[in-house]
Protein backbone atom coordinates (compact mmCIF):
# COMPACT_ATOMS: atom_id res chain seq x y z
CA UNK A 1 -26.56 0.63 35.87
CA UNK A 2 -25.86 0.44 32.01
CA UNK A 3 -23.02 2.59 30.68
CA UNK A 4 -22.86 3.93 27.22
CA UNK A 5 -19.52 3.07 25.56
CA UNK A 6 -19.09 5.06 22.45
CA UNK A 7 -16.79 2.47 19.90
CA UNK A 8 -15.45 3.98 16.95
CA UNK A 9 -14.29 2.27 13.91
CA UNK A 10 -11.38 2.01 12.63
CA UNK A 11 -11.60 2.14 9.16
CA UNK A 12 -11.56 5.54 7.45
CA UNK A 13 -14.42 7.29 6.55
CA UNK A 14 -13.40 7.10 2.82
CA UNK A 15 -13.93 3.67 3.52
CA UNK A 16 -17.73 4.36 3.77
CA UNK A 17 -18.17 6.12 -0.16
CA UNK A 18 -15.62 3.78 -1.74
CA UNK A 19 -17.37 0.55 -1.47
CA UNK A 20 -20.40 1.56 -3.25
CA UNK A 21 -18.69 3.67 -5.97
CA UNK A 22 -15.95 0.97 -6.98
CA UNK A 23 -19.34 -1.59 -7.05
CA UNK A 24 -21.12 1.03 -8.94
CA UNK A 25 -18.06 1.42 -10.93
CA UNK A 26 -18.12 -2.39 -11.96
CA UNK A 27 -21.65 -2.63 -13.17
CA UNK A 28 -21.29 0.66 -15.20
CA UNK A 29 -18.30 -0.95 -16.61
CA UNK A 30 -19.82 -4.12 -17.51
CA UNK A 31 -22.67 -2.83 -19.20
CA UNK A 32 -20.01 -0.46 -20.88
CA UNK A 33 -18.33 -3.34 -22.62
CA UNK A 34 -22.21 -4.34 -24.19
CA UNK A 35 -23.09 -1.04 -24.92
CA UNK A 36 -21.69 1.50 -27.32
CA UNK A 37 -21.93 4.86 -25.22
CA UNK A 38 -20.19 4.01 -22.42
CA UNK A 39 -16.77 3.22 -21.85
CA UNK A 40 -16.69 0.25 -20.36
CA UNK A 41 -12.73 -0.62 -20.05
CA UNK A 42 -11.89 2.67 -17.78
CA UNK A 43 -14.59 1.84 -15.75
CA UNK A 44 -13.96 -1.80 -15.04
CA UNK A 45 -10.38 -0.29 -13.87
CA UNK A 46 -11.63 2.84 -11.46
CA UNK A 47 -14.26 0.26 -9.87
CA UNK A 48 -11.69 -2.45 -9.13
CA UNK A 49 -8.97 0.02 -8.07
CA UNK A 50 -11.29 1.24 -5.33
CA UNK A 51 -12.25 -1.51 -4.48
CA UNK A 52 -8.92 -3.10 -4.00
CA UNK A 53 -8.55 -1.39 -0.96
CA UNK A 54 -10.44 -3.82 0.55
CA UNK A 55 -10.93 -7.06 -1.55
CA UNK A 56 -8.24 -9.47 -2.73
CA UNK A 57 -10.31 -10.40 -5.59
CA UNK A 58 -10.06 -6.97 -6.91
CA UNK A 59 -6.28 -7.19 -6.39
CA UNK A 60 -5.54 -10.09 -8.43
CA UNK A 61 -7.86 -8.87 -11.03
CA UNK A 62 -5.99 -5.78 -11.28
CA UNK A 63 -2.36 -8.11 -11.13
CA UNK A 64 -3.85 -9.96 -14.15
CA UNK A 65 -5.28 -7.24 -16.04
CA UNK A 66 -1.56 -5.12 -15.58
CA UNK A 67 0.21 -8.47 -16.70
CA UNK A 68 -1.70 -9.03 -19.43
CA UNK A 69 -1.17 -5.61 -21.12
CA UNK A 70 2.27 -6.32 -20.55
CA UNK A 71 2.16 -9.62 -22.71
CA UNK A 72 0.05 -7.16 -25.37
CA UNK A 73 2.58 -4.26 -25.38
CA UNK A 74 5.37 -7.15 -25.82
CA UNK A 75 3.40 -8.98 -29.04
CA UNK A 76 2.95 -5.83 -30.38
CA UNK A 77 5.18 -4.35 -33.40
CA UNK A 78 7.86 -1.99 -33.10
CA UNK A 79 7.66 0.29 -36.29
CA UNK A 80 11.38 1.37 -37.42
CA UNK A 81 11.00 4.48 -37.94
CA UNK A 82 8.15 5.18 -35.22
CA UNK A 83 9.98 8.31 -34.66
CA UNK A 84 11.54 9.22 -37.12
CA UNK A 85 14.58 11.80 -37.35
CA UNK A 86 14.44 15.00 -39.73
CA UNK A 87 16.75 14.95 -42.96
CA UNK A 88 18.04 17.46 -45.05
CA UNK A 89 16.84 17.36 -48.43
CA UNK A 90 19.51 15.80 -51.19
């Protein structure tokens, strides 16, 4: 006699939509960074956050892309009076 033995997974059903979306993501954010209508940056970033869930590629991406706006934010110039303070007419 052959017994059916329901097995059920262990991942989360979330698990099931995000692949495909942060892969979809990706491509839309590749093509984004060639062509002019579509922003290609934000997408890159929602398509390899989802998809770091599961892939450790995506996480170092993500490590690399987070240090390296670091290093930008750092090169970048600090105006003096970026905000500046209201004075009293003389």
């Amino acid at each position: 006699m052959t017994e059916i033995v329901r097995v059920s997974s262990t991942q989360p059903s979330a698990s099931v939509w995000r692949t495909p979306a942060g892969w979809t993501l990706l491509i839309l954010g590749v093509a984004g960074l060639v062509l002019p209508f579509l922003p290609g940056v934000p997408l890159l970033i929602a398509g390899l956050v989802m998809l770091s869930a599961q892939h450790r590629w995506a996480r170092n991406c993500l490590r690399r892309m987070k240090l390296w706006i670091r290093k930008l934010d750092r090169r970048r110039p600090k105006l003096e009076n970026a905000y500046p303070i209201m004075q009293r007419p003389e």
